[in-house]
N, C-alpha and C. Protein backbone atom coordinates (compact mmCIF):
# COMPACT_ATOMS: atom_id res chain seq x y z
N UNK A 1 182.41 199.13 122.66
CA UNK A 1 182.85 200.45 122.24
C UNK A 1 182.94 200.52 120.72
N UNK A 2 183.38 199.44 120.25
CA UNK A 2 183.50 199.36 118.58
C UNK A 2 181.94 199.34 117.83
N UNK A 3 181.35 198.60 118.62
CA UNK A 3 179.51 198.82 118.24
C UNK A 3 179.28 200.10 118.50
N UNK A 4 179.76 200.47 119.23
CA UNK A 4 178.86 202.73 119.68
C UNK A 4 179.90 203.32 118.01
N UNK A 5 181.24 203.15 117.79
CA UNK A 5 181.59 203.63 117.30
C UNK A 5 180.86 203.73 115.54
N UNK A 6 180.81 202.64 115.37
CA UNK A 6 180.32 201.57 113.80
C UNK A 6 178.68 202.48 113.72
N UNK A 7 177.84 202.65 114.96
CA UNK A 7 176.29 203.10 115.02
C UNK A 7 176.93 204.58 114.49
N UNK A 8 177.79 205.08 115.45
CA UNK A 8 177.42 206.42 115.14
C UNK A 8 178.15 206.91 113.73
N UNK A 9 179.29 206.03 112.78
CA UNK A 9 179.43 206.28 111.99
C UNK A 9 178.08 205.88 110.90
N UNK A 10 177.54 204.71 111.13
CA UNK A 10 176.05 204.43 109.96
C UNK A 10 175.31 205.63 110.08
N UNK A 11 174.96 206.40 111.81
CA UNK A 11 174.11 207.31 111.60
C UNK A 11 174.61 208.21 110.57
N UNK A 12 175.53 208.48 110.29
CA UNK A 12 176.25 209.75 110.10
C UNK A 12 175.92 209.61 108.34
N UNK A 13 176.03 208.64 108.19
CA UNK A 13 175.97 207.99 106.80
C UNK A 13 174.29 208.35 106.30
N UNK A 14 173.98 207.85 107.42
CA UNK A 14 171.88 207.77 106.94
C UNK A 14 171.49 209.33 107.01
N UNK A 15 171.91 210.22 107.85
CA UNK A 15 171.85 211.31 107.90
C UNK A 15 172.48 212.07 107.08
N UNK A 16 173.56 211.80 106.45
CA UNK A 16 173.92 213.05 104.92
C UNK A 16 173.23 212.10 103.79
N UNK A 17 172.66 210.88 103.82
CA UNK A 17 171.75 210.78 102.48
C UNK A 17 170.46 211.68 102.97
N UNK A 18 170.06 211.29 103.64
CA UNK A 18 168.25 211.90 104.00
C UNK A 18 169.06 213.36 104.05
N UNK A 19 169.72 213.92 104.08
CA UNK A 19 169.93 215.58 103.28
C UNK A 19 169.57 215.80 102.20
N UNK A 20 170.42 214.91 101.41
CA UNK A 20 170.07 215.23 99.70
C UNK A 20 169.56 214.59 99.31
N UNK A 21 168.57 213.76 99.96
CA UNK A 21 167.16 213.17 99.04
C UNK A 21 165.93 214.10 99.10
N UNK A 22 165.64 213.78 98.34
CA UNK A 22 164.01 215.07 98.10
C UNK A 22 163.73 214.62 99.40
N UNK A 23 162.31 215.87 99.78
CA UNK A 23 161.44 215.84 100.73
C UNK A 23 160.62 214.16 100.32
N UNK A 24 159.97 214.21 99.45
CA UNK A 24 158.95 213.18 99.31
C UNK A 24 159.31 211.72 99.56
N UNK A 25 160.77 211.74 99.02
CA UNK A 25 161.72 210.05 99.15
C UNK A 25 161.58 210.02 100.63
N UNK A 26 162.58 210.53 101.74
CA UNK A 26 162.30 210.90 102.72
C UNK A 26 160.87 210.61 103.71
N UNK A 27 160.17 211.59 102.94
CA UNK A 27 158.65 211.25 104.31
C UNK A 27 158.18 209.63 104.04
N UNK A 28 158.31 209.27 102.43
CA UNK A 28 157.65 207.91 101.98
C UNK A 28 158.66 206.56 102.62
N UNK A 29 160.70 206.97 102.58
CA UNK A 29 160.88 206.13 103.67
C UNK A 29 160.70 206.33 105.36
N UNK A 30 160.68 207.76 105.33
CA UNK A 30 160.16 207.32 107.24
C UNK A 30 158.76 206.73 107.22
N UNK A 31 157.37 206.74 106.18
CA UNK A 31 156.65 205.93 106.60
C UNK A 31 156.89 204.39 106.90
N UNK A 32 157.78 204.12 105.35
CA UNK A 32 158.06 202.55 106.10
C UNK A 32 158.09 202.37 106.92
N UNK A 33 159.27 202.93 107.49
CA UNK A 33 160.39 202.53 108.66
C UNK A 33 159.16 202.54 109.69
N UNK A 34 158.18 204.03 110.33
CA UNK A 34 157.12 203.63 111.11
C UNK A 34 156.35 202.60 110.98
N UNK A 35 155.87 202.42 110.07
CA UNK A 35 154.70 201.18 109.97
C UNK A 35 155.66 199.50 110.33
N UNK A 36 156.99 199.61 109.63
CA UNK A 36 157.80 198.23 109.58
C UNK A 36 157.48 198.28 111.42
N UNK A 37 158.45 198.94 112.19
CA UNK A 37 158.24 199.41 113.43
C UNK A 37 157.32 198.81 114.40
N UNK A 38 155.71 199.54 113.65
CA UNK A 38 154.80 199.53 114.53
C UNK A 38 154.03 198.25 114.53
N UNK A 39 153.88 197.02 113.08
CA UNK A 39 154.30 195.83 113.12
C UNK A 39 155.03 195.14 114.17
N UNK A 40 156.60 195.39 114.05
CA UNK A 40 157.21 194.99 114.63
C UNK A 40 156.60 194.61 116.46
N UNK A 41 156.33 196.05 116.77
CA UNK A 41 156.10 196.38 117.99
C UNK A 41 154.87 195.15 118.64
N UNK A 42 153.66 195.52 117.46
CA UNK A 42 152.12 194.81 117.80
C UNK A 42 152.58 192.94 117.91
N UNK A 43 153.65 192.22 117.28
CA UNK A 43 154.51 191.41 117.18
C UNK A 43 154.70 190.78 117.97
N UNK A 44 155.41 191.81 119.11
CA UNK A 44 156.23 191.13 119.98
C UNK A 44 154.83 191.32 120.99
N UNK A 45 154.24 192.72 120.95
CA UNK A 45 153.13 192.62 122.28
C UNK A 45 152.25 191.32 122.18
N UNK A 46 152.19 190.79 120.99
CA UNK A 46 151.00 189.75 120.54
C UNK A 46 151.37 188.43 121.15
N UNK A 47 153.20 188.42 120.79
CA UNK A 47 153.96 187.26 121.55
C UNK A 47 154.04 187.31 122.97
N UNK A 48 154.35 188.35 123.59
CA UNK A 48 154.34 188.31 125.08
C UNK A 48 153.20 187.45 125.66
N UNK A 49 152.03 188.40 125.11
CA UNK A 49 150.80 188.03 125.61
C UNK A 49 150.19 186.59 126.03
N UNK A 50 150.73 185.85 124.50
CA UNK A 50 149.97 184.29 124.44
C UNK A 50 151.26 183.71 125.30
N UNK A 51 152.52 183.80 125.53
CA UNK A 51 153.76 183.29 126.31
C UNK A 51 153.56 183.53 127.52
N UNK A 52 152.75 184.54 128.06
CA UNK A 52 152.38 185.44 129.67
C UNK A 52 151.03 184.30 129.93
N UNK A 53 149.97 184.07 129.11
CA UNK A 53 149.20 183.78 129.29
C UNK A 53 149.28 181.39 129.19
N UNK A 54 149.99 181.55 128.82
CA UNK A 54 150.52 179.77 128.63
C UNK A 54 150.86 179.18 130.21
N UNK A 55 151.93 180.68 130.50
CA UNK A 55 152.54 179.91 131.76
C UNK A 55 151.31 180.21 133.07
């Protein structure tokens, strides 16, 4: 319950900066965040795969 509480206060936090940051700061960090992400994602599918395929 203290983790739900702590998330939804950070959101709250990340959401009144991305107010008053320009448009452009904004779209250039949500690209990170997608690409860090979609990395992330190809990552773990890449790990499953050769760990699925071992056993």
């Amino acid at each position: 319950m203290l983790f739900l509480v702590a998330a939804l206060m950070l959101l709250g936090v990340v959401l009144g900066t991305v107010a008053h940051a320009p448009l452009d700061v904004t779209a250039g960090l949500a690209a990170v965040i997608a690409v860090w992400l979609a990395v992330f994602a190809l990552r773990e599918r890449l790990a499953r795969r050769r760990h699925t395929s071992a056993n």
